[in-house]
N, C-alpha and C. Protein backbone atom coordinates (compact mmCIF):
# COMPACT_ATOMS: atom_id res chain seq x y z
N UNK A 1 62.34 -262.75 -38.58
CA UNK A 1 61.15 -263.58 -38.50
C UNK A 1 61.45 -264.94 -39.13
N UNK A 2 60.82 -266.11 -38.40
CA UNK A 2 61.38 -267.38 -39.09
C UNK A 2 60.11 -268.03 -39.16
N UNK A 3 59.24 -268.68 -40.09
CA UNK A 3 58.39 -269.29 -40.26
C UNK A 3 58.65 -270.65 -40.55
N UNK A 4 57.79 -271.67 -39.84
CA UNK A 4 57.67 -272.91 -39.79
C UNK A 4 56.45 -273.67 -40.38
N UNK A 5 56.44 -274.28 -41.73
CA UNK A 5 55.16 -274.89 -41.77
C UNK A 5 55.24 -276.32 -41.57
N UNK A 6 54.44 -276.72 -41.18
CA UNK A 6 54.24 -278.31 -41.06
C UNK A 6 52.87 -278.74 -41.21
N UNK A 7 52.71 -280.30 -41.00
CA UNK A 7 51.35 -280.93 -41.37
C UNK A 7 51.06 -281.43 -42.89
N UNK A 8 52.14 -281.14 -43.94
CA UNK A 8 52.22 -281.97 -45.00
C UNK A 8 52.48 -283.45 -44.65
N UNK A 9 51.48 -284.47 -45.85
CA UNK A 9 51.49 -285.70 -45.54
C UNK A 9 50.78 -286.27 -46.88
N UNK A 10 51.00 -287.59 -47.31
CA UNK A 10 49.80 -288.07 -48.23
C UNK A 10 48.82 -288.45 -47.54
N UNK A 11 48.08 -288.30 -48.72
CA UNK A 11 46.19 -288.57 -48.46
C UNK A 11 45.77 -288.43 -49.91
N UNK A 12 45.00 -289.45 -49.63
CA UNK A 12 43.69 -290.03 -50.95
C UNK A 12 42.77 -288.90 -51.34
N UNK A 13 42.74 -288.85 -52.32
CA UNK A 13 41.58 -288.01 -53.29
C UNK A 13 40.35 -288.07 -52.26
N UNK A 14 40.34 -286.82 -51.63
CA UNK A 14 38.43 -286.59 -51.31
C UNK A 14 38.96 -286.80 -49.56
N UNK A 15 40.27 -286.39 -49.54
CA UNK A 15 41.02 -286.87 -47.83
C UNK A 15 41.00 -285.27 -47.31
N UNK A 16 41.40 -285.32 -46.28
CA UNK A 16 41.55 -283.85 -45.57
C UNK A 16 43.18 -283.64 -44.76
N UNK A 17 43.73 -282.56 -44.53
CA UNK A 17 44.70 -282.59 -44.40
C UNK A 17 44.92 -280.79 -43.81
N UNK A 18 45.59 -280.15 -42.62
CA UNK A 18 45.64 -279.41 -41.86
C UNK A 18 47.33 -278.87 -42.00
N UNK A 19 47.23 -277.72 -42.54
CA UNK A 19 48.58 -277.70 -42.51
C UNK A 19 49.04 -276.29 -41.60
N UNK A 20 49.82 -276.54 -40.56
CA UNK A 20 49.77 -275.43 -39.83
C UNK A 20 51.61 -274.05 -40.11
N UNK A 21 51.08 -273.17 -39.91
CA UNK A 21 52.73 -271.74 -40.28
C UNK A 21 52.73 -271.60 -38.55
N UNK A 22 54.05 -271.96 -37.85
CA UNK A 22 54.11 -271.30 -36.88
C UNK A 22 55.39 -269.91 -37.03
N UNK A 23 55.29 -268.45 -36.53
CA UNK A 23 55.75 -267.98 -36.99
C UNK A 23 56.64 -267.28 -35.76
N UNK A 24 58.03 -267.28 -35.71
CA UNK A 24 58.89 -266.90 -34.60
C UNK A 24 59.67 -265.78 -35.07
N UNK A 25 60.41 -265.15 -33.67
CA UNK A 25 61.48 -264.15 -33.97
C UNK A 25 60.27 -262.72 -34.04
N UNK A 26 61.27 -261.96 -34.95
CA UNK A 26 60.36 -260.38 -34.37
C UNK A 26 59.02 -260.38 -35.03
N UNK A 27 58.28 -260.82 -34.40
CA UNK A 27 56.90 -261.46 -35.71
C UNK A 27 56.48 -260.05 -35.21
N UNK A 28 55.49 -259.73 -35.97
CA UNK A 28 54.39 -258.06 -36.01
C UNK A 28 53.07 -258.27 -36.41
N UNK A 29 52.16 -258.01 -35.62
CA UNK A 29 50.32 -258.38 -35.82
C UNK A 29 50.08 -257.70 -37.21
N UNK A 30 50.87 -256.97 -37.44
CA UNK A 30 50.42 -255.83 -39.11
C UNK A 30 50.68 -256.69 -39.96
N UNK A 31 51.16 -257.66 -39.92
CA UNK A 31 51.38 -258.30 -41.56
C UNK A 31 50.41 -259.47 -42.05
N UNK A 32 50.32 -259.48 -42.94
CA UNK A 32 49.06 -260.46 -43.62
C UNK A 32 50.05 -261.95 -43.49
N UNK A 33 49.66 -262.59 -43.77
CA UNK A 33 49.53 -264.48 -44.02
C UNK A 33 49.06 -264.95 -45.18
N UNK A 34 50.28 -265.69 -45.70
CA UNK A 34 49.39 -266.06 -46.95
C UNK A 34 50.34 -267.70 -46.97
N UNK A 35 49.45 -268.41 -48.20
CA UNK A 35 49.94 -270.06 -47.80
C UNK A 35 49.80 -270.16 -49.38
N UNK A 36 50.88 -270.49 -50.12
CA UNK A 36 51.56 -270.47 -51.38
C UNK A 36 51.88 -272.04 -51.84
N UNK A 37 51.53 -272.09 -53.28
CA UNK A 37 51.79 -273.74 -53.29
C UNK A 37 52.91 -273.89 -54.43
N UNK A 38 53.40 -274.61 -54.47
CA UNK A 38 54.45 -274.79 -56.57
C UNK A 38 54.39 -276.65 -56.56
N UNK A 39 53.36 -276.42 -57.40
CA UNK A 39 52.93 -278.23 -57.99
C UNK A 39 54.52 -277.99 -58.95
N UNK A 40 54.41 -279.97 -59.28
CA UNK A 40 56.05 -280.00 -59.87
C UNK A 40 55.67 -279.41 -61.39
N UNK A 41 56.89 -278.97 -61.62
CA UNK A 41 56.67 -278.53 -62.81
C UNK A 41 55.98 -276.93 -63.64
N UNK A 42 56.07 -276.67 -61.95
CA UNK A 42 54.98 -275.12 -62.35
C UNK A 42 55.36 -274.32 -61.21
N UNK A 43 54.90 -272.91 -61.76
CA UNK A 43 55.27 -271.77 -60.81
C UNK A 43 54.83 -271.64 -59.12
N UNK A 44 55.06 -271.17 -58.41
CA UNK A 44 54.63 -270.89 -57.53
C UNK A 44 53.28 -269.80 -57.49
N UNK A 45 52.22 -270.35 -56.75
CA UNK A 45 51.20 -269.65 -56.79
C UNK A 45 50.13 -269.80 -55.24
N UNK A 46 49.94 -268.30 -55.01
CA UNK A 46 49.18 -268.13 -54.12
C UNK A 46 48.02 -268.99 -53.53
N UNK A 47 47.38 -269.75 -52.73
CA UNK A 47 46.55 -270.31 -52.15
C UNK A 47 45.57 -269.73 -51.56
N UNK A 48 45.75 -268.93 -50.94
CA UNK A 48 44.93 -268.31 -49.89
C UNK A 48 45.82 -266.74 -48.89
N UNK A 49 45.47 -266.27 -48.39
CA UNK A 49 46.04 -265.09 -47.56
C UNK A 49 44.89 -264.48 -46.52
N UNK A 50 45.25 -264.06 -45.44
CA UNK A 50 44.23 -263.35 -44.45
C UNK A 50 45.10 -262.19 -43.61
N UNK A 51 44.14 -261.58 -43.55
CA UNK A 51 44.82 -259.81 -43.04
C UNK A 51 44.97 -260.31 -41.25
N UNK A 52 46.03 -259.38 -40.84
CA UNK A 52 46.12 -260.35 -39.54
C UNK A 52 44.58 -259.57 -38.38
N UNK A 53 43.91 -259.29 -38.85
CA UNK A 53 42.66 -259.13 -37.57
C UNK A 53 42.01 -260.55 -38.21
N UNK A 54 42.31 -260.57 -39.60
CA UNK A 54 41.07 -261.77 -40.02
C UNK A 54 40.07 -261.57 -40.65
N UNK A 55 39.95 -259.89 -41.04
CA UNK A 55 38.84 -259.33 -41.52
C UNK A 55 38.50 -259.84 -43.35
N UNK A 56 40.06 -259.69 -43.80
CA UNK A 56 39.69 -259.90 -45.13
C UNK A 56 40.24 -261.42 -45.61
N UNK A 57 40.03 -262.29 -45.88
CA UNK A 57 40.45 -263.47 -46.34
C UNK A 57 40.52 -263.47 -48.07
N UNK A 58 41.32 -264.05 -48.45
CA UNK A 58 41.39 -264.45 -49.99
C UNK A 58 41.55 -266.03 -50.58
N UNK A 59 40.90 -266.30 -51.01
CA UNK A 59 41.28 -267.63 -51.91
C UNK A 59 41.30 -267.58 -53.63
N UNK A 60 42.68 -268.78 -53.90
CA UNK A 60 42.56 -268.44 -55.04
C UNK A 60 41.21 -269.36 -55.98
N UNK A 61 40.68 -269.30 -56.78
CA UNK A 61 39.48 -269.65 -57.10
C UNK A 61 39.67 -271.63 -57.27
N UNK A 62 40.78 -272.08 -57.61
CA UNK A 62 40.69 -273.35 -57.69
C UNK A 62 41.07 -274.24 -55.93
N UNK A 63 40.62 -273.40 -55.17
CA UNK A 63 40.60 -273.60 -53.70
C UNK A 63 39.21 -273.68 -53.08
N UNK A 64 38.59 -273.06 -53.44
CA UNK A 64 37.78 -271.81 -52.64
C UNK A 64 36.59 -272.67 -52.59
N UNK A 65 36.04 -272.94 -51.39
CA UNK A 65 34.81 -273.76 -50.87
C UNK A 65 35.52 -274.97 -50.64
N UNK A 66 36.95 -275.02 -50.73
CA UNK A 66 37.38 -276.19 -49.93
C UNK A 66 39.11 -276.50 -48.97
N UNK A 67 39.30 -275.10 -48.87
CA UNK A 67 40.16 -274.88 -48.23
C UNK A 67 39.79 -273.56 -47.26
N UNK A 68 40.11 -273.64 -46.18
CA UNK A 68 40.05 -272.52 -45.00
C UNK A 68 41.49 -272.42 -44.63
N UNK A 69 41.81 -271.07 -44.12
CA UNK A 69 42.97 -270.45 -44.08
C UNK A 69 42.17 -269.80 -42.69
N UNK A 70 42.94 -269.85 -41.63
CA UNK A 70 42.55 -269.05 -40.20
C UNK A 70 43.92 -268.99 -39.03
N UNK A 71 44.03 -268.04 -38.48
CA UNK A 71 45.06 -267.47 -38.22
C UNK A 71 44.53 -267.47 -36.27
N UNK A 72 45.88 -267.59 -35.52
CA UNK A 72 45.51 -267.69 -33.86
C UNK A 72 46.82 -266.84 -33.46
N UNK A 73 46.26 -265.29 -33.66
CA UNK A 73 47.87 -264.49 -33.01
C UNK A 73 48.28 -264.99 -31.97
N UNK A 74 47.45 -265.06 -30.81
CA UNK A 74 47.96 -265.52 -29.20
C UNK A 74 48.87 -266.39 -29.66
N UNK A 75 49.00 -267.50 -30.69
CA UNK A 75 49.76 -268.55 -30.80
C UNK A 75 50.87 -268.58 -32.38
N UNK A 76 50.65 -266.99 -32.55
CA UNK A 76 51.37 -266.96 -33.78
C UNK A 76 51.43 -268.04 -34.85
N UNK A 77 50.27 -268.60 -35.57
CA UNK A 77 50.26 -269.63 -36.00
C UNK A 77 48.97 -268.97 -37.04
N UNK A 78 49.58 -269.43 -38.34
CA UNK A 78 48.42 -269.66 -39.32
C UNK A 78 48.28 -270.96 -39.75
N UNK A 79 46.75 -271.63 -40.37
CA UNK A 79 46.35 -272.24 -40.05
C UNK A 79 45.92 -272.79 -41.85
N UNK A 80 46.01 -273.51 -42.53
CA UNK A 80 45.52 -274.12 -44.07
C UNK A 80 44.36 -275.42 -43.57
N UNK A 81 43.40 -275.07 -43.71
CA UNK A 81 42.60 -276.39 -43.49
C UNK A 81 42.07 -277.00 -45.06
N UNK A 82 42.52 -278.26 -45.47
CA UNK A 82 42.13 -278.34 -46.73
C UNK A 82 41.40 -279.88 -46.73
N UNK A 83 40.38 -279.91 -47.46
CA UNK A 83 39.53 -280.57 -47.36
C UNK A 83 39.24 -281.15 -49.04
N UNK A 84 38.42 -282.18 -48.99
CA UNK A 84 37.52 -282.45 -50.45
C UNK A 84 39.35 -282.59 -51.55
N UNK A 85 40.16 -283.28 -51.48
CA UNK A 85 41.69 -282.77 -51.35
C UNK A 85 41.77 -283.56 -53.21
N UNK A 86 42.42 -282.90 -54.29
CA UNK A 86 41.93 -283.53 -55.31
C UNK A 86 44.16 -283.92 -55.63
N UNK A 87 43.97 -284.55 -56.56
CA UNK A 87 45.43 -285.27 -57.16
C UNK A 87 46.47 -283.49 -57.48
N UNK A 88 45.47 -282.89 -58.17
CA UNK A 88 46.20 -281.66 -58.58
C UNK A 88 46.21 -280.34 -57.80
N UNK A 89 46.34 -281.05 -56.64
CA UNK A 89 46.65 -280.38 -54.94
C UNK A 89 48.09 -280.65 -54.52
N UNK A 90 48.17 -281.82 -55.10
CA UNK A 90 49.66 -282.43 -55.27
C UNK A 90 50.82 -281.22 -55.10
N UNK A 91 51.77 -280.36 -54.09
CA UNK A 91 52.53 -279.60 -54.13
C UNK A 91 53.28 -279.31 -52.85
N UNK A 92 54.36 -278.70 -53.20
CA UNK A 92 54.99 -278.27 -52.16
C UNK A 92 54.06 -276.88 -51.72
N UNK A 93 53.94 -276.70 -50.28
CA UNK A 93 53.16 -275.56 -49.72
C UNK A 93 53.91 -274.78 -48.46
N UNK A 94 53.57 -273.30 -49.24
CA UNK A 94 54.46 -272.53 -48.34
C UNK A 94 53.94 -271.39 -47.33
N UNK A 95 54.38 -271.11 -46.40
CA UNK A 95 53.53 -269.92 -45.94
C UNK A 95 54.70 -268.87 -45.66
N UNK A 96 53.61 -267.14 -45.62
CA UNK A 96 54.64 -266.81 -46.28
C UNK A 96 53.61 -265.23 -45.15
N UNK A 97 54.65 -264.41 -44.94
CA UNK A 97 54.20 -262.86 -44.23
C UNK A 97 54.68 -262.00 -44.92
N UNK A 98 54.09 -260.53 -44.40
CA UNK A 98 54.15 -259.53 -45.90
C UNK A 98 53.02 -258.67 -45.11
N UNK A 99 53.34 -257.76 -46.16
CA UNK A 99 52.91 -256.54 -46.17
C UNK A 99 52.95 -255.66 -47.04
N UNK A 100 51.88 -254.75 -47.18
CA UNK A 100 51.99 -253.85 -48.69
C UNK A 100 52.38 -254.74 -50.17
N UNK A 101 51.54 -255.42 -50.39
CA UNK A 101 52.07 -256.53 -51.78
C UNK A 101 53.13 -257.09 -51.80
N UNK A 102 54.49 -256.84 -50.77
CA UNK A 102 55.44 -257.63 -50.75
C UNK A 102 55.74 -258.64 -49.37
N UNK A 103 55.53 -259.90 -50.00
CA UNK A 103 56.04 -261.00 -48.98
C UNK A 103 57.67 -261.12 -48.34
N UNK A 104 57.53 -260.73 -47.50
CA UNK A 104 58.83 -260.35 -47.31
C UNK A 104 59.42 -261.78 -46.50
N UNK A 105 58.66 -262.84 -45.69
CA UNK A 105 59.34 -263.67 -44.94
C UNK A 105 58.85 -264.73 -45.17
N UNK A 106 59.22 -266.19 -46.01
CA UNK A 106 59.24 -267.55 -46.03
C UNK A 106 59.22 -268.72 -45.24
N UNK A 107 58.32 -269.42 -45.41
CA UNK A 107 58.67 -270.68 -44.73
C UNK A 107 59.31 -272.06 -45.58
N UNK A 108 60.01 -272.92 -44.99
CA UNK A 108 60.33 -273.49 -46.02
C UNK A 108 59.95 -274.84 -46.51
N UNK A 109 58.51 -274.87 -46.54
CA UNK A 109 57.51 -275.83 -47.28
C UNK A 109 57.50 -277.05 -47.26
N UNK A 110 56.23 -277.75 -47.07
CA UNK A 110 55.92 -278.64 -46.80
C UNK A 110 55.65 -279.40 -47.82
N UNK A 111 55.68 -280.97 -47.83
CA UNK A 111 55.05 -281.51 -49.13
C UNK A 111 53.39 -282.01 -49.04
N UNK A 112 52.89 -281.63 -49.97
CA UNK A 112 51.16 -282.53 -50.27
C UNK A 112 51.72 -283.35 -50.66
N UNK A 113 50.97 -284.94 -51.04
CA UNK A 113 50.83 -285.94 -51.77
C UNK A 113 49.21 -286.28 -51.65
N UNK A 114 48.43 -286.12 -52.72
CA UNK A 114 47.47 -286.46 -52.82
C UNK A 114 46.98 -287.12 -54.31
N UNK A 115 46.98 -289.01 -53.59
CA UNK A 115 47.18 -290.14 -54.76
C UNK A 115 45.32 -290.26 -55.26
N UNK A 116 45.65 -290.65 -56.44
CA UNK A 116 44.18 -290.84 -56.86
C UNK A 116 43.75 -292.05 -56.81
């Protein structure tokens, strides 16, 4: 499986910005989606994730009411919609497939820039 993210770009505080995972090779409808960020200087940490019907979505709480995460199997593509976009959004962003708590397949990340 080879995952592709793109749609990193700068944008101004309070800007919006779409970042799309296209995902190739032996891809499988069973595995969840998740979109992972590592600001400089700090760990890597979860963003968001959705089960692949779409049923269960997750955000992590310093996201949540302003980022959407939505997924288009026909087009193997998950989807980061981020909005209301603040300076300490600022990160490399990754998306990432899995199953059973382990992410097993990477993409290899995009950059935010979001100037104040």
């Amino acid at each position: 499986v080879q995952l592709q993210a793109f749609g990193g770009g700068s944008v101004q505080a309070g800007g919006s910005l779409r970042l799309s995972c296209l995902a190739s090779g032996r891809t499988s409808s069973s595995y969840r989606m998740g979109w992972f960020r590592r600001a400089p200087g700090k760990e890597r940490d979860i963003v968001a994730a959705i089960t692949p019907a779409g049923d269960q979505i997750w955000y992590a709480d310093s996201v949540k009411g302003r980022f959407t995460i939505s997924g288009d199997n026909a087009k193997n593509t998950v989807y980061l919609e981020m909005s209301i976009l603040k300076p300490e959004d600022t990160a490399v962003y990754y998306c990432a497939q899995g199953q059973h708590g382990i992410w097993n397949y990477w993409g290899q990340g995009t950059l935010v820039t979001v100037s104040s």
